[in-house]
PDB file of N, CA and C in Angstrom:
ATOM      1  N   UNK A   1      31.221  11.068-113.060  1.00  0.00           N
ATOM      2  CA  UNK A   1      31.034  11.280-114.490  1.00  0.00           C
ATOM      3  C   UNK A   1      30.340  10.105-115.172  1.00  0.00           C
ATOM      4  N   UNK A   2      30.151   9.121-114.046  1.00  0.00           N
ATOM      5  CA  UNK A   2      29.407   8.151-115.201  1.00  0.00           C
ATOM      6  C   UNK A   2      30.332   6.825-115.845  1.00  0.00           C
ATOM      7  N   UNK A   3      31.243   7.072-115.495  1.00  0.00           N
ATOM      8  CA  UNK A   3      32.380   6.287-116.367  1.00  0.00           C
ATOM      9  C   UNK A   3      33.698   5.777-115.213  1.00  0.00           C
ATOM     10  N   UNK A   4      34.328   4.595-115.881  1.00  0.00           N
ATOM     11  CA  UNK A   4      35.661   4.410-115.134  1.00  0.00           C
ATOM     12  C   UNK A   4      36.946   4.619-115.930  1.00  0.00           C
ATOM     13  N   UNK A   5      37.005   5.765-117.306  1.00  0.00           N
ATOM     14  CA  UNK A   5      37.711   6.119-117.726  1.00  0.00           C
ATOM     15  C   UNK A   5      38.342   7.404-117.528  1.00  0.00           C
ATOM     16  N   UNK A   6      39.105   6.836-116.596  1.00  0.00           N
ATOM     17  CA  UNK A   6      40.201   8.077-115.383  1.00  0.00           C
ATOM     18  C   UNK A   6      41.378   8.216-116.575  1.00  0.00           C
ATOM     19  N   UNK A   7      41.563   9.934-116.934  1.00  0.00           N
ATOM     20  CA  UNK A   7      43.218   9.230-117.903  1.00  0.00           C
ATOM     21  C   UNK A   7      44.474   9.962-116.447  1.00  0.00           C
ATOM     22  N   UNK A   8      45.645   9.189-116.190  1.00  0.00           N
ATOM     23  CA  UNK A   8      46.317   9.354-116.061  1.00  0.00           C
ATOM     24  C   UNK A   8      47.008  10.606-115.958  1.00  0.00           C
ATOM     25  N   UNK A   9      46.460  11.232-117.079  1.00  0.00           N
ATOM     26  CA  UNK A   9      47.075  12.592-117.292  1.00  0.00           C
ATOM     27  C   UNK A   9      45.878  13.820-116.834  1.00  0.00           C
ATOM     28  N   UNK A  10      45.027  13.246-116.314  1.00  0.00           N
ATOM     29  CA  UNK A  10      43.945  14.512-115.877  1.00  0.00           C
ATOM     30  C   UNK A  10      44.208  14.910-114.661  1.00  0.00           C
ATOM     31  N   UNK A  11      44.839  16.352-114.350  1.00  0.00           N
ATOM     32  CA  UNK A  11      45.665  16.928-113.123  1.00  0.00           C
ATOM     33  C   UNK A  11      44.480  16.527-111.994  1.00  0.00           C
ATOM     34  N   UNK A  12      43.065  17.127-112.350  1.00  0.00           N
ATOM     35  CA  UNK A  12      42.328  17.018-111.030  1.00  0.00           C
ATOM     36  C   UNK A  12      42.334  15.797-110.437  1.00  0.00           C
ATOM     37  N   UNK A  13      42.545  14.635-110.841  1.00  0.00           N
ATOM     38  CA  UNK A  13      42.517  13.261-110.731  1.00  0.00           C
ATOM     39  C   UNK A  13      43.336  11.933-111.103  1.00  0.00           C
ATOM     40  N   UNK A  14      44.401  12.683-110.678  1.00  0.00           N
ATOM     41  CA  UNK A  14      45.723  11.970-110.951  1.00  0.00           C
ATOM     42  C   UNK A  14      45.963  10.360-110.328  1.00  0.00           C
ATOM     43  N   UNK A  15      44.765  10.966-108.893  1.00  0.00           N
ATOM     44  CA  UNK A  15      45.396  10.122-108.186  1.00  0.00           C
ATOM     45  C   UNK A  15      44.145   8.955-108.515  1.00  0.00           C
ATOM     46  N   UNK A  16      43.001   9.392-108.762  1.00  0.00           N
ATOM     47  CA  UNK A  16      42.398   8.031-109.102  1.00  0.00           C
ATOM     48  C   UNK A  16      42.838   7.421-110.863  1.00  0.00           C
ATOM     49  N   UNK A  17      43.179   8.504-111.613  1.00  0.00           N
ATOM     50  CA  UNK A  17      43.405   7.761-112.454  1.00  0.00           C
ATOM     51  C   UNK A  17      44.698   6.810-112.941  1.00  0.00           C
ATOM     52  N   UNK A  18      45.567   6.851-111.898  1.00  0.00           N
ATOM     53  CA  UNK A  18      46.722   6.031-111.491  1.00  0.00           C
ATOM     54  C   UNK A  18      46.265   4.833-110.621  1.00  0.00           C
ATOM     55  N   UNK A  19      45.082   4.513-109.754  1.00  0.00           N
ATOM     56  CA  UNK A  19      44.522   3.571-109.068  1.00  0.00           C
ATOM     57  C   UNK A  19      43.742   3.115-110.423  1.00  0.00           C
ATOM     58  N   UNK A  20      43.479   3.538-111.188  1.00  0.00           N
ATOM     59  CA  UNK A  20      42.167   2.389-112.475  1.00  0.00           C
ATOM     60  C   UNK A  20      43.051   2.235-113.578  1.00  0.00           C
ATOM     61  N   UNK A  21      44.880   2.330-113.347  1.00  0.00           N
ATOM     62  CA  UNK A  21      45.620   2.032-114.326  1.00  0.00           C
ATOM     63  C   UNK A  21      45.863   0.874-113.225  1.00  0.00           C
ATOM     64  N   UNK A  22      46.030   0.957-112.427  1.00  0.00           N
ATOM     65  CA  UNK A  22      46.746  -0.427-111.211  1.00  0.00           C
ATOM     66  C   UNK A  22      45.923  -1.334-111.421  1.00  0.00           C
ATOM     67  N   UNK A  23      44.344  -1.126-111.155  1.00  0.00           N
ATOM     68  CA  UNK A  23      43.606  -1.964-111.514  1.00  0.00           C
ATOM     69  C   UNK A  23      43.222  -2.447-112.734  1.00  0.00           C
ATOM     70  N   UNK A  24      43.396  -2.240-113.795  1.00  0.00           N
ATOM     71  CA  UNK A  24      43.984  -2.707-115.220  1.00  0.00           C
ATOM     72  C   UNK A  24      44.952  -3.667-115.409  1.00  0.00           C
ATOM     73  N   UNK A  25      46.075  -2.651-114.740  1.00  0.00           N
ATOM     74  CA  UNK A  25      47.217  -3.686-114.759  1.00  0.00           C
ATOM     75  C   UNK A  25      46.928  -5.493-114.018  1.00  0.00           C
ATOM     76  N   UNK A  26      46.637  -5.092-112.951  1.00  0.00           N
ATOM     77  CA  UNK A  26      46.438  -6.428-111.953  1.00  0.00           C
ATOM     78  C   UNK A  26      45.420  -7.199-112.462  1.00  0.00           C
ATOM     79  N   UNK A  27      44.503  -6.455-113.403  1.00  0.00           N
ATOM     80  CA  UNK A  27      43.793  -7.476-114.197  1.00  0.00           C
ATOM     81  C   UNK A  27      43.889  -8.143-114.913  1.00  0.00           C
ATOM     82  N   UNK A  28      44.904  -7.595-115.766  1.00  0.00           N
ATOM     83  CA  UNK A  28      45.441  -8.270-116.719  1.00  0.00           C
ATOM     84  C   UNK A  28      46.924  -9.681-115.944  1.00  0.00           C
ATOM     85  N   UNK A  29      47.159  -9.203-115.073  1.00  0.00           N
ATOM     86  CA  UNK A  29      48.254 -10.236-114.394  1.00  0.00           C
ATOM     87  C   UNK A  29      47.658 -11.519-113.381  1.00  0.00           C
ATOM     88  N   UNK A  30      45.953 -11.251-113.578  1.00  0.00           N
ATOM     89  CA  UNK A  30      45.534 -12.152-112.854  1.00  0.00           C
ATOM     90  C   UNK A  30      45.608 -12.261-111.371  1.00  0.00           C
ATOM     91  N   UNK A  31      45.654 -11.012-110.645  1.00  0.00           N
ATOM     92  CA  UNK A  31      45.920 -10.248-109.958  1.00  0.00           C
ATOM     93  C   UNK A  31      44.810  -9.832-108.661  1.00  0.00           C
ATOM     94  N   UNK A  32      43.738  -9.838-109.222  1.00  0.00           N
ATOM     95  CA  UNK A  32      42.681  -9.563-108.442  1.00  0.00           C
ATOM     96  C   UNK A  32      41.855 -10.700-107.728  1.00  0.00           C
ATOM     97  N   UNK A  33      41.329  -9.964-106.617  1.00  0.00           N
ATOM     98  CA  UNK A  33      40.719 -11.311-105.950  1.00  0.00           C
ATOM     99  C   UNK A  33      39.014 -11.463-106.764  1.00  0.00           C
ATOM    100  N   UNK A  34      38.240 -12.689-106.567  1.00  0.00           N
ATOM    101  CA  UNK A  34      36.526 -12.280-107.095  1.00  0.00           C
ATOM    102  C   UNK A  34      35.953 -11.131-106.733  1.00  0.00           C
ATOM    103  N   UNK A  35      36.407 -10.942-105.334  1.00  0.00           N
ATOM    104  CA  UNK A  35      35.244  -9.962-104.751  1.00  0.00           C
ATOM    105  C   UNK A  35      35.933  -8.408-105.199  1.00  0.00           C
ATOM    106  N   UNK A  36      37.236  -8.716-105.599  1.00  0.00           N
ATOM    107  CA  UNK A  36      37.551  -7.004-105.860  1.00  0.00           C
ATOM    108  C   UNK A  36      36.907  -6.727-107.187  1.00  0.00           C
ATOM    109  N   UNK A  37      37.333  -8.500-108.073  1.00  0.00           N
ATOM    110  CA  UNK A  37      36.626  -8.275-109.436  1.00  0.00           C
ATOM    111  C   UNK A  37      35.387  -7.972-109.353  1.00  0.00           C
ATOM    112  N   UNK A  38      34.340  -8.195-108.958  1.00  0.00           N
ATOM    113  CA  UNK A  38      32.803  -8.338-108.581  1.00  0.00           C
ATOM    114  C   UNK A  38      32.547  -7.044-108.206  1.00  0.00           C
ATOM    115  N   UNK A  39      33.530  -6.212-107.243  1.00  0.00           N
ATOM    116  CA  UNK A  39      33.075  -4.993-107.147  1.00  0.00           C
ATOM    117  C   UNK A  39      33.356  -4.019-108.327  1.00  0.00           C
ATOM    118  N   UNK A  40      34.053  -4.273-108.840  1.00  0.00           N
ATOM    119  CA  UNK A  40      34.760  -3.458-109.909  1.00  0.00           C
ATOM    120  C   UNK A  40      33.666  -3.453-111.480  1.00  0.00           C
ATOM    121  N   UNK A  41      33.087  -4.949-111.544  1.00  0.00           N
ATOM    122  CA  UNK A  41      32.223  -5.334-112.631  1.00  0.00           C
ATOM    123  C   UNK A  41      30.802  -4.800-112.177  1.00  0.00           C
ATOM    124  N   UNK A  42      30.587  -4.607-110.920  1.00  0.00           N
ATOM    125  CA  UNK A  42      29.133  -4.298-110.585  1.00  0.00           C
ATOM    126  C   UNK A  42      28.820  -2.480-110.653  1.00  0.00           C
ATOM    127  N   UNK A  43      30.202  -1.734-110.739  1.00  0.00           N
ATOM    128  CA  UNK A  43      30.028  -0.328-111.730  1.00  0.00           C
ATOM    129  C   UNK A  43      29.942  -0.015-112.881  1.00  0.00           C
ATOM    130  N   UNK A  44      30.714  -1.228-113.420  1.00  0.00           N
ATOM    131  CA  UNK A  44      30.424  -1.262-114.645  1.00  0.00           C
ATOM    132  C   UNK A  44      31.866  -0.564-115.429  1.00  0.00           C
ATOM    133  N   UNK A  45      32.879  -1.421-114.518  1.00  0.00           N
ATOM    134  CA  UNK A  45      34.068  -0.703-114.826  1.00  0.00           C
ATOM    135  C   UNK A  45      34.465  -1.294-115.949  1.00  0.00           C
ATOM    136  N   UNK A  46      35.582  -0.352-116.844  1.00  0.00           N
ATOM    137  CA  UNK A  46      35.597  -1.101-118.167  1.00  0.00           C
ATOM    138  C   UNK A  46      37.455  -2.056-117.885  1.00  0.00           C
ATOM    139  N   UNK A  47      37.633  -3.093-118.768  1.00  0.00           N
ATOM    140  CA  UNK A  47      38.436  -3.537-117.927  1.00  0.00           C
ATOM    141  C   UNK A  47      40.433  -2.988-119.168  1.00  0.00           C
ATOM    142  N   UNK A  48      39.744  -2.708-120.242  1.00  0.00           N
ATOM    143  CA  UNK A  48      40.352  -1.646-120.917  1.00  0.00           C
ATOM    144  C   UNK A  48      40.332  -0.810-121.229  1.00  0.00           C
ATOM    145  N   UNK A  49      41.626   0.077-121.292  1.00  0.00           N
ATOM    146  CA  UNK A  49      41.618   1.590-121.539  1.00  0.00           C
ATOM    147  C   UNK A  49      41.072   2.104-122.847  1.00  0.00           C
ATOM    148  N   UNK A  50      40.014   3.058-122.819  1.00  0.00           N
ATOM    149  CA  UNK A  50      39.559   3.373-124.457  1.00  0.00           C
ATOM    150  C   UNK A  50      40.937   4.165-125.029  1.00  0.00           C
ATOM    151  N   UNK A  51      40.768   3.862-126.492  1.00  0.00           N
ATOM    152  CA  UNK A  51      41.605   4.346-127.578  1.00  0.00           C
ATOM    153  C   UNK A  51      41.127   5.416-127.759  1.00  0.00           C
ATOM    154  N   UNK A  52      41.519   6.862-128.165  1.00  0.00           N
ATOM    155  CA  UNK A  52      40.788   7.720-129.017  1.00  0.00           C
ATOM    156  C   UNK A  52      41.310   7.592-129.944  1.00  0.00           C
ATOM    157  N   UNK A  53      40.295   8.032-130.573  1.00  0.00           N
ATOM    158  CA  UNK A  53      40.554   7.975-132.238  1.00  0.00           C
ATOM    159  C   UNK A  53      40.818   9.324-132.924  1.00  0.00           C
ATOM    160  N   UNK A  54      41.494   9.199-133.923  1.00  0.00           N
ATOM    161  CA  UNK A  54      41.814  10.464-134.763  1.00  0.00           C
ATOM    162  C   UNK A  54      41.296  11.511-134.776  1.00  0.00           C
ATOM    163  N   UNK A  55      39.890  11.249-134.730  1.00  0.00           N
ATOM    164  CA  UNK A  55      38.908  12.432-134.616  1.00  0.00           C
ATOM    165  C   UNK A  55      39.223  13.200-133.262  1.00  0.00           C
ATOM    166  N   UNK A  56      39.089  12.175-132.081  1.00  0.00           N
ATOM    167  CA  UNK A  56      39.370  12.640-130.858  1.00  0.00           C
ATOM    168  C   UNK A  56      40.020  13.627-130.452  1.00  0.00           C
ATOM    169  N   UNK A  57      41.082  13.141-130.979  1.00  0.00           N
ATOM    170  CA  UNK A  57      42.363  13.854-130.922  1.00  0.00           C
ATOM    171  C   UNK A  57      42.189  15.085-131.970  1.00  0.00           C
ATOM    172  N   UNK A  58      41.959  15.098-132.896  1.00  0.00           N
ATOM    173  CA  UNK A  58      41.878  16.547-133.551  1.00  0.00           C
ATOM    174  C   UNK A  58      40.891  17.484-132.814  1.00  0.00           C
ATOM    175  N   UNK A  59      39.540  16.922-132.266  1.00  0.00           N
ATOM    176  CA  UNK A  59      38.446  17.876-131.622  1.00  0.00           C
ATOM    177  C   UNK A  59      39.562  18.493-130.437  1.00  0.00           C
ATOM    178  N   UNK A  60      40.511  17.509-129.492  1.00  0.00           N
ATOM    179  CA  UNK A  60      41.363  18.141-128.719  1.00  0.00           C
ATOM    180  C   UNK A  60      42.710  19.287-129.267  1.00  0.00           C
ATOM    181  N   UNK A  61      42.809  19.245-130.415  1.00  0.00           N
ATOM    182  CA  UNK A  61      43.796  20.040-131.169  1.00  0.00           C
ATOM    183  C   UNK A  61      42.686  21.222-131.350  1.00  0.00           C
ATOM    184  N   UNK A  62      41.642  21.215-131.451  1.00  0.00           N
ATOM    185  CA  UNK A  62      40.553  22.644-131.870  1.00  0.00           C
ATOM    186  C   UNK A  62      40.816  22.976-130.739  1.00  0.00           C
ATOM    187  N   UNK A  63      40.179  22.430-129.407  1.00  0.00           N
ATOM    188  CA  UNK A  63      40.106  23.277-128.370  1.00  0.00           C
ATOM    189  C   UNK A  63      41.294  23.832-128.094  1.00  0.00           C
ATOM    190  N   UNK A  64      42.680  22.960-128.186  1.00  0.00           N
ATOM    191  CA  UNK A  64      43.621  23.852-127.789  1.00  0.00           C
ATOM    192  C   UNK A  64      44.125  24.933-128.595  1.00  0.00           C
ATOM    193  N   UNK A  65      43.644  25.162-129.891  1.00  0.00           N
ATOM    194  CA  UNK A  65      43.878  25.766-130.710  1.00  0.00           C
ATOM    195  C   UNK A  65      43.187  27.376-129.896  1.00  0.00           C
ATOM    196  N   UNK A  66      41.969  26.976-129.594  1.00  0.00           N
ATOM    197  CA  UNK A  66      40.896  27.899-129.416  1.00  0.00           C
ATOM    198  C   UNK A  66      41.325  28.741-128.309  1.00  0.00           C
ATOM    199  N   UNK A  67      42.051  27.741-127.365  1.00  0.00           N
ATOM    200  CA  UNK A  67      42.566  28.414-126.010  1.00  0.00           C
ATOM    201  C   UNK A  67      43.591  28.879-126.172  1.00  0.00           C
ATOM    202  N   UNK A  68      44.853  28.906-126.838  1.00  0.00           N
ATOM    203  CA  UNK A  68      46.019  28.941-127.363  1.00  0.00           C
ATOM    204  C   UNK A  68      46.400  29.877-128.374  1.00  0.00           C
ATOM    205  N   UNK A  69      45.495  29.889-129.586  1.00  0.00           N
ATOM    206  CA  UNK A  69      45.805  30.492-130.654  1.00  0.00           C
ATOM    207  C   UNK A  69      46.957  29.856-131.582  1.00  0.00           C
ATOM    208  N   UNK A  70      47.046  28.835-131.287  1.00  0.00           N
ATOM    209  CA  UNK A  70      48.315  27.980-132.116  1.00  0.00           C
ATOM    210  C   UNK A  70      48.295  26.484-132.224  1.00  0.00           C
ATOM    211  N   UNK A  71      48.711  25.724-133.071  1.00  0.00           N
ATOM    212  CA  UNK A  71      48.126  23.916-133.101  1.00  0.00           C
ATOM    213  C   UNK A  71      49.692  23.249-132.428  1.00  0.00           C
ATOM    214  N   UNK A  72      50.836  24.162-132.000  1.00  0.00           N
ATOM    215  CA  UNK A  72      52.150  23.945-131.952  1.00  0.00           C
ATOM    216  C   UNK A  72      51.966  23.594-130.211  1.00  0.00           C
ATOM    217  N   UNK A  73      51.914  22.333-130.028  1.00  0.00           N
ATOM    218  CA  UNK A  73      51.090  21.423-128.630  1.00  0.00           C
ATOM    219  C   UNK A  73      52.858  20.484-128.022  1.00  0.00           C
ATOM    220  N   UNK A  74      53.142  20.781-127.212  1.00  0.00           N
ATOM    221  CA  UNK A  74      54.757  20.677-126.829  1.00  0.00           C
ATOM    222  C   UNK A  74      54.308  19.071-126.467  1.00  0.00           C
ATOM    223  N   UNK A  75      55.238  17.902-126.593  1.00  0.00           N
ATOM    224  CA  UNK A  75      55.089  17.192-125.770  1.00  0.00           C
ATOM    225  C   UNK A  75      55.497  17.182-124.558  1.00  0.00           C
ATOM    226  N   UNK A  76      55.795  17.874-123.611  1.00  0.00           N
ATOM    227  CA  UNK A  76      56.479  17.694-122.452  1.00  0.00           C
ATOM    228  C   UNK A  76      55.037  19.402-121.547  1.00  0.00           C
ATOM    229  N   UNK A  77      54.203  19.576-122.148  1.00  0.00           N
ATOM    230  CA  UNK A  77      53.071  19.987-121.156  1.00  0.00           C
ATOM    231  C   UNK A  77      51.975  19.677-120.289  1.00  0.00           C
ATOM    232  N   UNK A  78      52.668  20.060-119.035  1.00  0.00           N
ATOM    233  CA  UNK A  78      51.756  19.085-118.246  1.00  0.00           C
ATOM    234  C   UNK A  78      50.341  18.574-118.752  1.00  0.00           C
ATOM    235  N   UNK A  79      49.939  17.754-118.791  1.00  0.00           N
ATOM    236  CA  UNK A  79      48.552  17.260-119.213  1.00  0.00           C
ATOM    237  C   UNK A  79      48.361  17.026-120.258  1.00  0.00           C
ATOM    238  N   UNK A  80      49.271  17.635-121.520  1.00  0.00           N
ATOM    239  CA  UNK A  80      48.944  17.796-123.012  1.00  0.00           C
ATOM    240  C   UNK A  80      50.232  16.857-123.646  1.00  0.00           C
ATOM    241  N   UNK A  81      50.759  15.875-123.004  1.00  0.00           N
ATOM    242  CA  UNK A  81      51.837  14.811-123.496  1.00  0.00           C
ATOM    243  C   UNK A  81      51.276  13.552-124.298  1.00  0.00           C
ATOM    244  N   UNK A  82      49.848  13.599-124.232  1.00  0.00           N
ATOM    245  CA  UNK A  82      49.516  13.151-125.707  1.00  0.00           C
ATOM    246  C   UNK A  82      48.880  13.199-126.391  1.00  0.00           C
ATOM    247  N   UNK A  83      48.184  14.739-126.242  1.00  0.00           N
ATOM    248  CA  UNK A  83      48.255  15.166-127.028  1.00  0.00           C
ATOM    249  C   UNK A  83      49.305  15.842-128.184  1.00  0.00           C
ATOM    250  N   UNK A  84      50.225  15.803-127.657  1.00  0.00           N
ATOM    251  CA  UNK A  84      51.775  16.313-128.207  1.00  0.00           C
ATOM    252  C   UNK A  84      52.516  15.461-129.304  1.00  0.00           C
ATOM    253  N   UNK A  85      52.351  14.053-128.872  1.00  0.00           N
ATOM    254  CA  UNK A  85      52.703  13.064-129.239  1.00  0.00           C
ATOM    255  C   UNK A  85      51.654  12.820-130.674  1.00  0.00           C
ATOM    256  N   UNK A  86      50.755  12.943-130.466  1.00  0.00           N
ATOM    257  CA  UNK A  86      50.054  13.217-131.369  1.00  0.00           C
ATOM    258  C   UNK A  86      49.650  14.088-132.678  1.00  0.00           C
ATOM    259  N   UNK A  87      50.319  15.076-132.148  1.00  0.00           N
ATOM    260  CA  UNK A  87      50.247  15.896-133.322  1.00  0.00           C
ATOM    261  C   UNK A  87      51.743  15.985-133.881  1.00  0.00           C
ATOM    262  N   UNK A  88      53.029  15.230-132.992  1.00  0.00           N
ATOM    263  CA  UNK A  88      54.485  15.242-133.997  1.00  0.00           C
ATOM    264  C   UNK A  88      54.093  14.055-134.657  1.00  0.00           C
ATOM    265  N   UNK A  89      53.369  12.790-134.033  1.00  0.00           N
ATOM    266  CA  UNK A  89      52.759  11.835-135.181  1.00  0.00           C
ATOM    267  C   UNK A  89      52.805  12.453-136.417  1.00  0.00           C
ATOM    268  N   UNK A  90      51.472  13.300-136.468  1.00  0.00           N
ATOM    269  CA  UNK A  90      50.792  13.295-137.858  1.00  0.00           C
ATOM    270  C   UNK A  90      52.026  14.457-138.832  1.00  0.00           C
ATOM    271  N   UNK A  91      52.494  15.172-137.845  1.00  0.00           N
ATOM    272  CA  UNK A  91      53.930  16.281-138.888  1.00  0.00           C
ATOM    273  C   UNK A  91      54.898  14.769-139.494  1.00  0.00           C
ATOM    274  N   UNK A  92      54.924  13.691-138.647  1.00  0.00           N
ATOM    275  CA  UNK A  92      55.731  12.208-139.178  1.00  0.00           C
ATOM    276  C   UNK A  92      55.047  11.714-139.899  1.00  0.00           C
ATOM    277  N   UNK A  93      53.677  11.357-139.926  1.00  0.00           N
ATOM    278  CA  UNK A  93      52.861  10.739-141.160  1.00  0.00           C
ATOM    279  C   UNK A  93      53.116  11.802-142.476  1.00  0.00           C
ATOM    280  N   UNK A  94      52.741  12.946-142.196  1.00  0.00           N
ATOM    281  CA  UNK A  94      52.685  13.741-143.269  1.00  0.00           C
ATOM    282  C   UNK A  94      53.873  13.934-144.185  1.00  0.00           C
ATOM    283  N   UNK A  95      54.969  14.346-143.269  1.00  0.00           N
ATOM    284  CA  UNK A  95      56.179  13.535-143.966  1.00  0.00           C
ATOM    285  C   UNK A  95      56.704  12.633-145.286  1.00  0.00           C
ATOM    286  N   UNK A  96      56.350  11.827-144.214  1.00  0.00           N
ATOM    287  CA  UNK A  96      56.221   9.930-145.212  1.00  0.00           C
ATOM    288  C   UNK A  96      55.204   9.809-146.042  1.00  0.00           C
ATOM    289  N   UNK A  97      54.288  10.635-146.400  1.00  0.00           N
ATOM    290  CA  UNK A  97      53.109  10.692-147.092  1.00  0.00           C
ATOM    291  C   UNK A  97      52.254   9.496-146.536  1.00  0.00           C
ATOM    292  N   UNK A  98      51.800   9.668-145.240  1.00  0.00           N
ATOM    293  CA  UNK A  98      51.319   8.069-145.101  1.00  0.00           C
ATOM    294  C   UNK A  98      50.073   8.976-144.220  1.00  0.00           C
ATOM    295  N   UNK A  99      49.548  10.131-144.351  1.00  0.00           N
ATOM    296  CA  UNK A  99      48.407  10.465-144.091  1.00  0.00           C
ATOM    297  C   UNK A  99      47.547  10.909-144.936  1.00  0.00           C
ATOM    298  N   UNK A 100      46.205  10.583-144.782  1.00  0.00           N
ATOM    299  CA  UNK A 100      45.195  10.696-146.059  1.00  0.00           C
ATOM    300  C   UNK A 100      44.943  12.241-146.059  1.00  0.00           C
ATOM    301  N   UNK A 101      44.505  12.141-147.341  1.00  0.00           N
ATOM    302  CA  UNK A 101      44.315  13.541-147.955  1.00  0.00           C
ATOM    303  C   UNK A 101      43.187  14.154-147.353  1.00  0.00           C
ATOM    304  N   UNK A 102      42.328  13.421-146.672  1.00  0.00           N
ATOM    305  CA  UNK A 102      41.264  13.726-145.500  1.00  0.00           C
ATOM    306  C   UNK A 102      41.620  14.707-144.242  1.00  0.00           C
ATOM    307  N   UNK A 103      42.737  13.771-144.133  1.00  0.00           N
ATOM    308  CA  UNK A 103      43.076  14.163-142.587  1.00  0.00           C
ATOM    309  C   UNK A 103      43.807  15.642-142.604  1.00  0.00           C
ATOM    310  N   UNK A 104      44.583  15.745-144.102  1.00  0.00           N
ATOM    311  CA  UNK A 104      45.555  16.661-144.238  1.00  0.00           C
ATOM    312  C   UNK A 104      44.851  17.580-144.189  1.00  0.00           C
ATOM    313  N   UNK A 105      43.701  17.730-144.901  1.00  0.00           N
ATOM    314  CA  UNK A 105      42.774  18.840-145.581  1.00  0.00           C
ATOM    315  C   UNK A 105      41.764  19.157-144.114  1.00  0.00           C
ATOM    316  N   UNK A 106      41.702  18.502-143.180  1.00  0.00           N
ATOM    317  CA  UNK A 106      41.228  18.697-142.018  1.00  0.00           C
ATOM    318  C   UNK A 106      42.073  19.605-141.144  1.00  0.00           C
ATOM    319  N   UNK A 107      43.542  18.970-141.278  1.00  0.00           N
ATOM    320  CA  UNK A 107      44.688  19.609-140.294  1.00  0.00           C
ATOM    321  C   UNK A 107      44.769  20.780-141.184  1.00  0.00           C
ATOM    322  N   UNK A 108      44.719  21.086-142.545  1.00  0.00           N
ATOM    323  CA  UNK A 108      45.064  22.421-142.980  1.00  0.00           C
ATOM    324  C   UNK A 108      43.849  23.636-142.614  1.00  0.00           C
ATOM    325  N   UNK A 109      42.872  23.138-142.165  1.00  0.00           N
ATOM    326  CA  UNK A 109      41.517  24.109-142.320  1.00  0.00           C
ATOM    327  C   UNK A 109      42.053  24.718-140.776  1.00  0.00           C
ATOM    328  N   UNK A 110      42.680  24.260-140.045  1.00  0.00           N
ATOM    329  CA  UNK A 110      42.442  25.223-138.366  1.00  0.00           C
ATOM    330  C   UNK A 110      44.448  25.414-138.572  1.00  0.00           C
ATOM    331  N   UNK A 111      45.029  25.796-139.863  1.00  0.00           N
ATOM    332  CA  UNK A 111      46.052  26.508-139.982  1.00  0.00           C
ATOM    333  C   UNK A 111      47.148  25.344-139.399  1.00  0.00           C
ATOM    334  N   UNK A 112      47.285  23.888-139.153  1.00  0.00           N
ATOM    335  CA  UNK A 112      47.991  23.020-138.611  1.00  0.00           C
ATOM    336  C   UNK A 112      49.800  23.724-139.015  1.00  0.00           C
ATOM    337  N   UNK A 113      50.684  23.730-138.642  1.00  0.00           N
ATOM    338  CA  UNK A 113      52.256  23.978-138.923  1.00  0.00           C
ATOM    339  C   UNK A 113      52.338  22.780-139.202  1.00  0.00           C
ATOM    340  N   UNK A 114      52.888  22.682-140.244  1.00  0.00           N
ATOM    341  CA  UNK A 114      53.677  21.346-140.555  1.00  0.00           C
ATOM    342  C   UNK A 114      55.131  20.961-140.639  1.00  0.00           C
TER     343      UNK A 114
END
């Protein structure tokens, strides 16, 4: 794919993306030898995990919406645990009033349950 951003939670590739969390980890613990580092830097591996961002995560709430017919995303489904986590977030932001009127008016347009 171009990339060394394996997530953890992607079934087809569990198992490499549990080897480029090890290698994260050991990077950060000072862990690695030059030449593993050297091979690892000469793909162009990244040496932290990307964040998604809000947006991210909502384009992933459309699709599952799309496949699903519902924005109600369990945390405990295989593959979709954070996405899950993510969307009882924002029912907790919304709550506390601590989500913008942006985001709300975004989550209300694809029918969000709150």
């Amino acid at each position: 794919n171009g990339h060394s951003n394996v997530s953890t939670l992607d079934t087809h590739n569990t198992s490499l993306g549990n080897w480029v969390r090890d290698q994260r980890a050991s990077y950060k613990k000072n862990a690695l030898n030059s030449n593993q580092m050297q091979q690892l830097n000469s793909i162009g591996f990244k040496w932290d995990a990307p964040v998604p961002s809000w947006n991210d995560h909502f384009d992933q709430l459309c699709a599952f919406k799309a496949q699903n017919g519902h924005c109600n995303v369990s945390r405990y489904d295989a593959g979709k645990t954070s996405l899950g986590r993510w969307v009882n977030q924002q029912r907790a932001s919304y709550k506390g009033n601590a989500l913008s009127s942006d985001h709300i008016q975004q989550l209300n347009s694809i029918d969000f349950t709150w």
